[in-house]
PDB file of N, CA and C in Angstrom:
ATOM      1  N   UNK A   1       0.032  -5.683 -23.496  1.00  0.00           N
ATOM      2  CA  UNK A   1      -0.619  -6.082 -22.266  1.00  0.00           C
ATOM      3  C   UNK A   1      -1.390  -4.913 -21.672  1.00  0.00           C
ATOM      4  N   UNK A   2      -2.411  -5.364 -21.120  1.00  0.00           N
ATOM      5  CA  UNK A   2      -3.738  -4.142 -20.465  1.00  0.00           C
ATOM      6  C   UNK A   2      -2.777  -4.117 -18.853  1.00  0.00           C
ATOM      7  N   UNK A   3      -3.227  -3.007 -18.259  1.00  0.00           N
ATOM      8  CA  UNK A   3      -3.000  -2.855 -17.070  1.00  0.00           C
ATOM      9  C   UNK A   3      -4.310  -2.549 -16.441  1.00  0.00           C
ATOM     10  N   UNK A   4      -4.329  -3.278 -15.272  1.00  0.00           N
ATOM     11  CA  UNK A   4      -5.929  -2.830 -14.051  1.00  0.00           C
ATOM     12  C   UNK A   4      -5.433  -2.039 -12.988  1.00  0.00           C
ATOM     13  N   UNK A   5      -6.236  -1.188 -12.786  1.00  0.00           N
ATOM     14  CA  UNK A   5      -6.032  -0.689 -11.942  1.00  0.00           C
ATOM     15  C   UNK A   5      -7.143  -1.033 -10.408  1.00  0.00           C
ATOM     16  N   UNK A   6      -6.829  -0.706  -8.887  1.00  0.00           N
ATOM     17  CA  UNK A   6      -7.541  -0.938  -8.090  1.00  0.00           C
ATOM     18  C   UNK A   6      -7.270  -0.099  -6.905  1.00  0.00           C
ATOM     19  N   UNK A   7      -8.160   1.065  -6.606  1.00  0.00           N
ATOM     20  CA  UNK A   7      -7.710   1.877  -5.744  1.00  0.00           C
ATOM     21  C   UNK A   7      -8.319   0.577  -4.086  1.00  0.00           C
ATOM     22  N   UNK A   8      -7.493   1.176  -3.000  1.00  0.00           N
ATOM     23  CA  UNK A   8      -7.487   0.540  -2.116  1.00  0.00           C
ATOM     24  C   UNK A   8      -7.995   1.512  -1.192  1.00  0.00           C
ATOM     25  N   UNK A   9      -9.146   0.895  -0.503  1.00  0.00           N
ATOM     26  CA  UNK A   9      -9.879   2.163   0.289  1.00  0.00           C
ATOM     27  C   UNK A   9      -9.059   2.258   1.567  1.00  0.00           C
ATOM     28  N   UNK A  10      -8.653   3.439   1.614  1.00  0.00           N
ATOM     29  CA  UNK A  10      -8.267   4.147   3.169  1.00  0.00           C
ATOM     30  C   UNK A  10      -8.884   5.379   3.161  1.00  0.00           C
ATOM     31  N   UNK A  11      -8.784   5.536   4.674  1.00  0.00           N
ATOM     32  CA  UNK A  11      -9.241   6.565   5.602  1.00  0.00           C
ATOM     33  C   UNK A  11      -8.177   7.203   6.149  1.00  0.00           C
ATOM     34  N   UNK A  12      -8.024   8.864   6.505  1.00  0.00           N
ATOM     35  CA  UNK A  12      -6.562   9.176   7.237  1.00  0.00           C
ATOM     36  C   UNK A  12      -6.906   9.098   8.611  1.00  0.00           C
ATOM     37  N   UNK A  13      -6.644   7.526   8.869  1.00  0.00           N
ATOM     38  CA  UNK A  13      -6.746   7.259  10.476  1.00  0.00           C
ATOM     39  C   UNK A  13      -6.036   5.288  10.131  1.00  0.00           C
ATOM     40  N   UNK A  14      -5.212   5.598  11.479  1.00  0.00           N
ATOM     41  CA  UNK A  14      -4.805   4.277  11.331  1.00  0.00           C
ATOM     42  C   UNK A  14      -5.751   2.724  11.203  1.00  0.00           C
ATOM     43  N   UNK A  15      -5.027   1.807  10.470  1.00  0.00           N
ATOM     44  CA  UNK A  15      -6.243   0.944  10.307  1.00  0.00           C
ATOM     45  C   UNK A  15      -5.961  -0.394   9.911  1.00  0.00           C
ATOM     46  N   UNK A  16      -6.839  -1.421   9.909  1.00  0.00           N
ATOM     47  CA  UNK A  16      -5.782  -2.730   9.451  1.00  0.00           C
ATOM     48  C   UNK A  16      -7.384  -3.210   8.956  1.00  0.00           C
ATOM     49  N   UNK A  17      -7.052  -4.055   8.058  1.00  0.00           N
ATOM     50  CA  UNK A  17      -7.615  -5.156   7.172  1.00  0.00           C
ATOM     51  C   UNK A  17      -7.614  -5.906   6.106  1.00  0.00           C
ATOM     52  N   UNK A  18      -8.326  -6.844   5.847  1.00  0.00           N
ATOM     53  CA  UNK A  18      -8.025  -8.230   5.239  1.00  0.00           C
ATOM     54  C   UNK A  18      -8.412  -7.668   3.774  1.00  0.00           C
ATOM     55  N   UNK A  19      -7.326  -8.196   2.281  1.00  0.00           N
ATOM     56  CA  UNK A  19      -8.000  -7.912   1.204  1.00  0.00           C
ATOM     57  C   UNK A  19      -7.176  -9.104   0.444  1.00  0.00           C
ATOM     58  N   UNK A  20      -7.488  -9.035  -1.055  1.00  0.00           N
ATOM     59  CA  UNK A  20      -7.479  -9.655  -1.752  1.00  0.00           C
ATOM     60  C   UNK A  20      -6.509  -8.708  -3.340  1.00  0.00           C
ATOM     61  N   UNK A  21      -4.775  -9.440  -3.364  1.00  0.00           N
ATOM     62  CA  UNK A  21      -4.178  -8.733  -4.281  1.00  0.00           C
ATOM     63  C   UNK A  21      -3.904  -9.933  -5.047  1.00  0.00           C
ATOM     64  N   UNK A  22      -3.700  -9.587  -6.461  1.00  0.00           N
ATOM     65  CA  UNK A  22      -3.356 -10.885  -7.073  1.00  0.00           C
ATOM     66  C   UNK A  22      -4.166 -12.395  -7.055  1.00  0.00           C
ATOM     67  N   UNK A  23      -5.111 -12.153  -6.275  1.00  0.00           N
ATOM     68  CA  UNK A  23      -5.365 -13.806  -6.328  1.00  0.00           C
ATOM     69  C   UNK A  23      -4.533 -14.017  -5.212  1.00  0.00           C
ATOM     70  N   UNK A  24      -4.108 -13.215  -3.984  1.00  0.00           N
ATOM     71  CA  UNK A  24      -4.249 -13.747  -2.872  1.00  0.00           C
ATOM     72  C   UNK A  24      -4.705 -12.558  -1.744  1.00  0.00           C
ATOM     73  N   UNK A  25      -4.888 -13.320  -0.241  1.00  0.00           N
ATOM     74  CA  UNK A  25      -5.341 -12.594   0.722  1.00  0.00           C
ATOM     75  C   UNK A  25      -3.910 -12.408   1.605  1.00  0.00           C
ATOM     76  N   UNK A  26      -4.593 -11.015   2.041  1.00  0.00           N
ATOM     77  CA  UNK A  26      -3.290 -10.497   3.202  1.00  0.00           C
ATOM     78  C   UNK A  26      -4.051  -9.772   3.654  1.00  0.00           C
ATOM     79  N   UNK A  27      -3.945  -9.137   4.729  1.00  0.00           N
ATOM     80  CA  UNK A  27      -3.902  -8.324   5.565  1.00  0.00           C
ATOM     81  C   UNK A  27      -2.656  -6.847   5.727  1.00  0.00           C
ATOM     82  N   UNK A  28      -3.590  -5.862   5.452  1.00  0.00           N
ATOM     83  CA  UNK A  28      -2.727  -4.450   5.057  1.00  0.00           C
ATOM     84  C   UNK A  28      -3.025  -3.886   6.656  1.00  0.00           C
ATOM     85  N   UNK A  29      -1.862  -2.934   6.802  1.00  0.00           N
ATOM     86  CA  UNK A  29      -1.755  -2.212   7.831  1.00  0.00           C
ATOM     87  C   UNK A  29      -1.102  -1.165   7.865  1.00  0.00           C
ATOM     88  N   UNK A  30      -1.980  -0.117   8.123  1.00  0.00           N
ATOM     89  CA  UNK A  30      -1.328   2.025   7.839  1.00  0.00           C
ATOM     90  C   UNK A  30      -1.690   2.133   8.832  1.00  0.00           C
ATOM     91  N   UNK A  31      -0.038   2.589   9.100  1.00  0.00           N
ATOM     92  CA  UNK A  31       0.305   3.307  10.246  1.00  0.00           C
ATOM     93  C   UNK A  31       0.885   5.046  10.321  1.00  0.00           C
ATOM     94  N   UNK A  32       0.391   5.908  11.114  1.00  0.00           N
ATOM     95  CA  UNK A  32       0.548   7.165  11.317  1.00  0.00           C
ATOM     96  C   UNK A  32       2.191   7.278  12.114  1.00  0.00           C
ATOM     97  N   UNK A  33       2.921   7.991  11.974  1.00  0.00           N
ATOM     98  CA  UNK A  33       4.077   8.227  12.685  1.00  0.00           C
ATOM     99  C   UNK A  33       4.858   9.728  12.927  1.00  0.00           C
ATOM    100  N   UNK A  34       4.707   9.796  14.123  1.00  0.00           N
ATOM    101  CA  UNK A  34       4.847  11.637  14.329  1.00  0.00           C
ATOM    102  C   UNK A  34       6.799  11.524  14.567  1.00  0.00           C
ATOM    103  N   UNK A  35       7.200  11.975  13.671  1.00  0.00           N
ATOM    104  CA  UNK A  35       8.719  11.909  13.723  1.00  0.00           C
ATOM    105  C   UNK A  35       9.118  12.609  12.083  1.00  0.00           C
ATOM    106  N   UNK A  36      10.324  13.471  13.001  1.00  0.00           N
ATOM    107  CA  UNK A  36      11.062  13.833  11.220  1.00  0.00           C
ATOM    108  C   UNK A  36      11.099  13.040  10.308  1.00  0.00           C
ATOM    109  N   UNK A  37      10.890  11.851  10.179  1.00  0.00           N
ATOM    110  CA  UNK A  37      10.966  11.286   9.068  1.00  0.00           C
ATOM    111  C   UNK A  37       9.231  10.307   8.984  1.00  0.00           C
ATOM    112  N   UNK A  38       8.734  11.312   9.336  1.00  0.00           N
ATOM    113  CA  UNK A  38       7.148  10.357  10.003  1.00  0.00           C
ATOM    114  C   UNK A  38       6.314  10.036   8.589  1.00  0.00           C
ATOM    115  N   UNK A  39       5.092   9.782   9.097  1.00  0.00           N
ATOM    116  CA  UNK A  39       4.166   9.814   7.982  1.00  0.00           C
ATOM    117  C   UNK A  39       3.569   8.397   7.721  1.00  0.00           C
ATOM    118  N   UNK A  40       2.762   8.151   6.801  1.00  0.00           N
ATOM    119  CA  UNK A  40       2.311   6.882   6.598  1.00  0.00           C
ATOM    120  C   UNK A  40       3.006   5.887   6.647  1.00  0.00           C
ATOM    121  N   UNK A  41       3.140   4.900   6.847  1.00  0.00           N
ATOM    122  CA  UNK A  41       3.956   3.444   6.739  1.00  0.00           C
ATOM    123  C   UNK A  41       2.829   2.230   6.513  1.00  0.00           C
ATOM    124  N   UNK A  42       3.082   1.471   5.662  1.00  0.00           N
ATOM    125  CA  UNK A  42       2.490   0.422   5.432  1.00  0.00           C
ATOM    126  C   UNK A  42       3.502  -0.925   5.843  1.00  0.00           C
ATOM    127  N   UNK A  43       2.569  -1.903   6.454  1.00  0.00           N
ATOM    128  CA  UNK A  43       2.643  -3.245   6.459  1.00  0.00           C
ATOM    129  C   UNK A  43       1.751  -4.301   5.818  1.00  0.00           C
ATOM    130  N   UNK A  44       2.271  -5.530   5.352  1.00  0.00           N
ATOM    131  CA  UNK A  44       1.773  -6.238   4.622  1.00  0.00           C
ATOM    132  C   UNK A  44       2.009  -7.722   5.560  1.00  0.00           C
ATOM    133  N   UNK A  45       0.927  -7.937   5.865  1.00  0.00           N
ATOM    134  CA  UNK A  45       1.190  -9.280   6.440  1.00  0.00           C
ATOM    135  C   UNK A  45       0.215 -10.695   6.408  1.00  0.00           C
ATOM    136  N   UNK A  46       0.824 -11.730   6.511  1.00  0.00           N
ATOM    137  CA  UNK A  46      -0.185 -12.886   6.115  1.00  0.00           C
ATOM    138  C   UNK A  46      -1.648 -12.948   6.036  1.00  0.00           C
ATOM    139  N   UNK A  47      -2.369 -13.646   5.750  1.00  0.00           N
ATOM    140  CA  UNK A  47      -3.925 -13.355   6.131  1.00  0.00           C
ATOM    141  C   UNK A  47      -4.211 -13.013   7.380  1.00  0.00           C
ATOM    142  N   UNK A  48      -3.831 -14.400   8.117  1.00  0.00           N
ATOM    143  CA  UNK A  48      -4.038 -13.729   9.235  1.00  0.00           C
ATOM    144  C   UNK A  48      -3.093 -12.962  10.731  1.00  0.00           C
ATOM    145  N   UNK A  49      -2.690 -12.085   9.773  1.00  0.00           N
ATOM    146  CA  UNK A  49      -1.735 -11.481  10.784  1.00  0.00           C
ATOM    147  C   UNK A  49      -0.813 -11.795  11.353  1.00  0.00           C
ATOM    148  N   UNK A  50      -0.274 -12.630  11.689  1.00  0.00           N
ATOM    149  CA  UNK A  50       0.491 -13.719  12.125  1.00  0.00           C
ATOM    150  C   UNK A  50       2.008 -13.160  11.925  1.00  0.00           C
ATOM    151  N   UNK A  51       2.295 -13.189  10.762  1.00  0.00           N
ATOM    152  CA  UNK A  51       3.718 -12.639   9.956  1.00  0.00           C
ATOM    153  C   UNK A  51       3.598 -11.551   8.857  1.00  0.00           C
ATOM    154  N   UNK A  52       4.818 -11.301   9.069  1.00  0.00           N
ATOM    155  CA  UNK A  52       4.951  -9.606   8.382  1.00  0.00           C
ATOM    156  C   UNK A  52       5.693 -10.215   6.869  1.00  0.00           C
ATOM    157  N   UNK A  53       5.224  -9.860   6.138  1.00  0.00           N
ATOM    158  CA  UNK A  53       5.376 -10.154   4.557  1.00  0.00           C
ATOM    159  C   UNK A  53       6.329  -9.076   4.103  1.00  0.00           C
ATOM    160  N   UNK A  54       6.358  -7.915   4.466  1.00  0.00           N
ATOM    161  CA  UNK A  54       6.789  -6.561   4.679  1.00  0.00           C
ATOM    162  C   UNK A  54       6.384  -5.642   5.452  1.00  0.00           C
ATOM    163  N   UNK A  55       7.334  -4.794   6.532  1.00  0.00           N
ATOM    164  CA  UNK A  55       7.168  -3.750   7.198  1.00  0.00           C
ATOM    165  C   UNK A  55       7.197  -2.600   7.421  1.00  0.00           C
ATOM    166  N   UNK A  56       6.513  -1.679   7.036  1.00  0.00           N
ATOM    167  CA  UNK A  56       7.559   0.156   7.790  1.00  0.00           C
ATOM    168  C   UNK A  56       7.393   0.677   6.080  1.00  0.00           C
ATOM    169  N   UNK A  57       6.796   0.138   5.281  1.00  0.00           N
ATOM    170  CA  UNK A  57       6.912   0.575   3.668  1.00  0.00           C
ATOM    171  C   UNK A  57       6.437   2.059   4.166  1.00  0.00           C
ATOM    172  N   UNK A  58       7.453   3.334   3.564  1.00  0.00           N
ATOM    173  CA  UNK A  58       6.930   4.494   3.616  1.00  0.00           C
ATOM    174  C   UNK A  58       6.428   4.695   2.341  1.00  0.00           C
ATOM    175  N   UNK A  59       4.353   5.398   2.575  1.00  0.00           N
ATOM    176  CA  UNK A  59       3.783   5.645   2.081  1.00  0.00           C
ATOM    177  C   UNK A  59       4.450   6.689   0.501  1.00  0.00           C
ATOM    178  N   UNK A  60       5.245   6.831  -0.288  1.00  0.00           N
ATOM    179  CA  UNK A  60       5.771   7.692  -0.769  1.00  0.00           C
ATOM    180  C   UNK A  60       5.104   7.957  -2.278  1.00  0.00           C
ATOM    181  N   UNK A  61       5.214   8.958  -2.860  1.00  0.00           N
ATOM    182  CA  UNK A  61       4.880   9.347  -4.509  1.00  0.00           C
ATOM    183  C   UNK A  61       6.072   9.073  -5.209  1.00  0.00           C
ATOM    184  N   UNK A  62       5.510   8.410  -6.181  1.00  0.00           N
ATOM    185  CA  UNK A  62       6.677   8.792  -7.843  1.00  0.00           C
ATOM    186  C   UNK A  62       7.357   7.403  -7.862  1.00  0.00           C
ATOM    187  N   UNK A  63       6.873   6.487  -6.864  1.00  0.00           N
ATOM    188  CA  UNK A  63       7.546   5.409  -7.141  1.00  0.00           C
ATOM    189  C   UNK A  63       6.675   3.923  -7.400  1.00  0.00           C
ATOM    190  N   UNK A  64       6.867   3.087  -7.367  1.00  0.00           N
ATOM    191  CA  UNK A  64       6.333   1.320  -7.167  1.00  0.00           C
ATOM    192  C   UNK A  64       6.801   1.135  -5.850  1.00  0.00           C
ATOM    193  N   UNK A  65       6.021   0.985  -4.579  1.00  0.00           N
ATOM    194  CA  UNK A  65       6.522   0.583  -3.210  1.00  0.00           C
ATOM    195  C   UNK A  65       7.104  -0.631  -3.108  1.00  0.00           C
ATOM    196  N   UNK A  66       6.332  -1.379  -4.013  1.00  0.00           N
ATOM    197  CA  UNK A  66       7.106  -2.908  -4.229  1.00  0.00           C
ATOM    198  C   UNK A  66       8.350  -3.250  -5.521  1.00  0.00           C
ATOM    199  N   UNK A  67       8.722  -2.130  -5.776  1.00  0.00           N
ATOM    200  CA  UNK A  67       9.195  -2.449  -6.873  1.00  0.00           C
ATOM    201  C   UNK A  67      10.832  -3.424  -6.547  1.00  0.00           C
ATOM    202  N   UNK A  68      11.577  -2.699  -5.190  1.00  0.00           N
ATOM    203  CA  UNK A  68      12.439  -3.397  -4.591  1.00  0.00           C
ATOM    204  C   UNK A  68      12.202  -4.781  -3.481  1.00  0.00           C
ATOM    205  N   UNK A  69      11.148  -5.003  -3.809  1.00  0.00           N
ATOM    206  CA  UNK A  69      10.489  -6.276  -2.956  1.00  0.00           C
ATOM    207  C   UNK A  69       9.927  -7.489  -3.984  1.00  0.00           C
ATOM    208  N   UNK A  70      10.460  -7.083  -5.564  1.00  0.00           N
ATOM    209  CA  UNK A  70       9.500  -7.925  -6.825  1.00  0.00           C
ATOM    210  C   UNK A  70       9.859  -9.392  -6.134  1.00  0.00           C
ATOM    211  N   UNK A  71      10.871  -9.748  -5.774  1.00  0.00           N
ATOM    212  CA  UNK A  71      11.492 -11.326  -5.386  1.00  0.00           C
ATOM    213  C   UNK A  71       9.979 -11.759  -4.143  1.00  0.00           C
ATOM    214  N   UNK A  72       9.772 -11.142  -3.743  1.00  0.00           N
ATOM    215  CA  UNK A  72       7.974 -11.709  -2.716  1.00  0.00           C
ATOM    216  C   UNK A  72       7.272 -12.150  -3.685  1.00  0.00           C
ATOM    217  N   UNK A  73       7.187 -11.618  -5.252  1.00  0.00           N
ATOM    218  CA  UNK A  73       5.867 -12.179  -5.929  1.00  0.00           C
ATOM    219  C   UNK A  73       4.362 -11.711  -5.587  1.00  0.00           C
ATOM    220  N   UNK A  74       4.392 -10.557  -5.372  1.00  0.00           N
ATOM    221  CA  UNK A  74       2.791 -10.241  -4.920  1.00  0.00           C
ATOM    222  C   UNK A  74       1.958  -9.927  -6.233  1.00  0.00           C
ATOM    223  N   UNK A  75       2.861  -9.750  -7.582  1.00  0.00           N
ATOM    224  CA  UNK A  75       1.765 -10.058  -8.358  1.00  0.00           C
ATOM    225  C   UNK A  75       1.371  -8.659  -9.053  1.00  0.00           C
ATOM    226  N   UNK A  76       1.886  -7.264  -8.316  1.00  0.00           N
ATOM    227  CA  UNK A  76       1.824  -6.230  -8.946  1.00  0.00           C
ATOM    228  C   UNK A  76       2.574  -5.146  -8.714  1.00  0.00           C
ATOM    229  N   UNK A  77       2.263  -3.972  -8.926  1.00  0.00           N
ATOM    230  CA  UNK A  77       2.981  -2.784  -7.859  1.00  0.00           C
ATOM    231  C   UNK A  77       1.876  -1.777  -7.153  1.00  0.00           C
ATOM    232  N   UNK A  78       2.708  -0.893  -6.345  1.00  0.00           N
ATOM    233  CA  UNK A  78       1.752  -0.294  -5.906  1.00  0.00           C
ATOM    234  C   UNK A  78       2.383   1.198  -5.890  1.00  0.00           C
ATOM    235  N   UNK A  79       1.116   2.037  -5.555  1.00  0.00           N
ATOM    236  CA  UNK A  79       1.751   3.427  -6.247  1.00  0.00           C
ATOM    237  C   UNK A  79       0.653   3.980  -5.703  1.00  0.00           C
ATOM    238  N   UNK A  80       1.157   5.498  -4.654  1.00  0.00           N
ATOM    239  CA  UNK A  80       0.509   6.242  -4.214  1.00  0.00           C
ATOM    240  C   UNK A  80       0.107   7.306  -4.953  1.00  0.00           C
ATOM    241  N   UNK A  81      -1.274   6.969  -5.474  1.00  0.00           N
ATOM    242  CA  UNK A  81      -1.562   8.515  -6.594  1.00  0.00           C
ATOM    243  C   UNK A  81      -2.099   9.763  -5.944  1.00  0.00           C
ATOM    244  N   UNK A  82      -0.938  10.597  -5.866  1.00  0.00           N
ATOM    245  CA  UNK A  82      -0.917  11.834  -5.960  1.00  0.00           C
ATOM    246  C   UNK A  82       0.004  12.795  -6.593  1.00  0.00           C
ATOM    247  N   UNK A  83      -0.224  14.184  -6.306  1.00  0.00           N
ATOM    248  CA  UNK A  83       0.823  14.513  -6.681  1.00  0.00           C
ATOM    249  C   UNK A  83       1.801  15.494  -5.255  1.00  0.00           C
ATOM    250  N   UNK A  84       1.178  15.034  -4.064  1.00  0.00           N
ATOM    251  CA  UNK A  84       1.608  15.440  -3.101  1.00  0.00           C
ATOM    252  C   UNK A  84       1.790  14.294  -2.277  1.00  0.00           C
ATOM    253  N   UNK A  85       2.389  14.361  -1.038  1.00  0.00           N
ATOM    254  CA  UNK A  85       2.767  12.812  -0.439  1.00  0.00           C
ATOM    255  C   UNK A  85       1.757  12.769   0.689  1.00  0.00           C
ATOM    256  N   UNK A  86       1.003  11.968   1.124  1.00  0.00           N
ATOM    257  CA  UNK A  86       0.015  11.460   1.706  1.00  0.00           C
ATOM    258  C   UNK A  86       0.022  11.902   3.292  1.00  0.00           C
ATOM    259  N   UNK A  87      -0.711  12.751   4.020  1.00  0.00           N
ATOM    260  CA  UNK A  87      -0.515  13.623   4.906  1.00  0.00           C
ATOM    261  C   UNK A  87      -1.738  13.058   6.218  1.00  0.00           C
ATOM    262  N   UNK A  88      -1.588  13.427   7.196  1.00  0.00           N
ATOM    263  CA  UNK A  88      -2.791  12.894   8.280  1.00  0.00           C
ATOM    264  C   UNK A  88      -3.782  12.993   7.688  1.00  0.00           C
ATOM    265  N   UNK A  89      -4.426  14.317   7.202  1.00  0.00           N
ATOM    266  CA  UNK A  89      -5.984  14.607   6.758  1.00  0.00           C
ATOM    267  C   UNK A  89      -6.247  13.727   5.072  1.00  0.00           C
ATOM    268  N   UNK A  90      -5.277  13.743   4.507  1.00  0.00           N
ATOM    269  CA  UNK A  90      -5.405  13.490   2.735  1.00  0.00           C
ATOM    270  C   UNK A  90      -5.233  11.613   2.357  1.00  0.00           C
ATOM    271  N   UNK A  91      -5.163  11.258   3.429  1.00  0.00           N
ATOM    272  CA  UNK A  91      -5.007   9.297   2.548  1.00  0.00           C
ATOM    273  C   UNK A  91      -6.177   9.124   2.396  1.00  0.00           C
ATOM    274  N   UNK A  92      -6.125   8.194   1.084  1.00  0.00           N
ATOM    275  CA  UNK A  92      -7.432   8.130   0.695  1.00  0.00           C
ATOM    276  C   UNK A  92      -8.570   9.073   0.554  1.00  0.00           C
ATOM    277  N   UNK A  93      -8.174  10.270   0.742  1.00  0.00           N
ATOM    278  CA  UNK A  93      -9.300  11.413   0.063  1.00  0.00           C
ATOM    279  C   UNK A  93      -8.058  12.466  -0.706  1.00  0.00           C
ATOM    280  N   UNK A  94      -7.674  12.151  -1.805  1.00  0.00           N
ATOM    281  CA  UNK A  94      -7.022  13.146  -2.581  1.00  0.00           C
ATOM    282  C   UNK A  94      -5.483  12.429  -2.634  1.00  0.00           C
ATOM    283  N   UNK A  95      -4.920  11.233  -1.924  1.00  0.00           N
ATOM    284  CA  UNK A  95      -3.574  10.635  -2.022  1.00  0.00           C
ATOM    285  C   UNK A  95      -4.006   8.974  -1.648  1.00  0.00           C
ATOM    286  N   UNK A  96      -4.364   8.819  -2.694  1.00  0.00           N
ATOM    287  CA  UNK A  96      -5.114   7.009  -2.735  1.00  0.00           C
ATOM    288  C   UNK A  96      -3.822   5.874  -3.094  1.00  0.00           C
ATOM    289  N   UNK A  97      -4.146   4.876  -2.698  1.00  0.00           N
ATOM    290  CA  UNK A  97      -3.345   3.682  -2.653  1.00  0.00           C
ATOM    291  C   UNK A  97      -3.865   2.699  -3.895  1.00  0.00           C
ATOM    292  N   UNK A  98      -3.280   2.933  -4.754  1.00  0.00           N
ATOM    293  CA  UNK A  98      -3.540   1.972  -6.116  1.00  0.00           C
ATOM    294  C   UNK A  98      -2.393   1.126  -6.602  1.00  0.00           C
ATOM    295  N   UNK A  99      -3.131   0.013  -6.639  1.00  0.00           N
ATOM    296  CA  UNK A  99      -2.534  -1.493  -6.788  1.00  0.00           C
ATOM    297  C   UNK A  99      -2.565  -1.706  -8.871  1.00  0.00           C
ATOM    298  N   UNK A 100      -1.934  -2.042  -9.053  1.00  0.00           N
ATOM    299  CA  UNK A 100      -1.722  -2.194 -10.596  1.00  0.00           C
ATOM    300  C   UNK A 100      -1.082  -3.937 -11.231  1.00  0.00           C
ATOM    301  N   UNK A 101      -2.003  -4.405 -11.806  1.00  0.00           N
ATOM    302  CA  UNK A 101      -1.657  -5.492 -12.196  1.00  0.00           C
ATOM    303  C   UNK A 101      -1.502  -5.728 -13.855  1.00  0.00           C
ATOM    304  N   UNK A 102      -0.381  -6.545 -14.133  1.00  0.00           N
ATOM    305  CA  UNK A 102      -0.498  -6.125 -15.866  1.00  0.00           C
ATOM    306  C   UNK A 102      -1.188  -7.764 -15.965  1.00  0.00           C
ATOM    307  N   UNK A 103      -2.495  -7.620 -17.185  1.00  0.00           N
ATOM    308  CA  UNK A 103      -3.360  -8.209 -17.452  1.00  0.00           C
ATOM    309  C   UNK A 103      -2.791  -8.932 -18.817  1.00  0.00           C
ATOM    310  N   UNK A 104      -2.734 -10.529 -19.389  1.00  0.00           N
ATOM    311  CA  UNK A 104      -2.901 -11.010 -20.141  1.00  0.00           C
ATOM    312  C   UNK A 104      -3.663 -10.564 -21.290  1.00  0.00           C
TER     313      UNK A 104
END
């Protein structure tokens, strides 16, 4: 099986909008958080905003964010490529959000 890859455009500034994973639409949301345990957090929620699909996902390296969420069915994983963990100035310029789907 092929794997695709799809980087997901962010900016290091908080932000919300509508995309398209799997063959469906949601609405993503990165959030900034100033606390010892701070840092990026992602939410995933219906198209239109409405309900939270998942909340508070910390932005992290070395893992599948969804990998303990496979029972949702979203269809892929996701994986912060870097090799450092995603900082105010660096999301999406040097610590990108890539979505991975395994292809037929």
């Amino acid at each position: 099986m092929a794997r695709s890859y799809y980087t997901i455009p962010l900016a290091p500034e908080p932000q919300s909008f509508g995309i398209t994973l799997a063959g469906t639409e949601y609405r993503l949301r990165v959030r900034w958080f100033e606390a010892e345990e701070g840092g990026w957090h992602l939410d995933i929620l219906s198209q239109d905003g409405a309900s939270a699909i998942l909340a508070g996902v910390p932005l992290t390296t070395g893992c599948d964010l969804l990998e303990q969420h496979a029972y949702l069915g979203l269809g892929g994983e996701l994986w912060v490529d870097s090799s450092l963990p995603p900082t105010l100035e660096n999301l999406g310029d040097g610590a990108d959000l890539v979505f991975v789907v395994e292809e037929a």
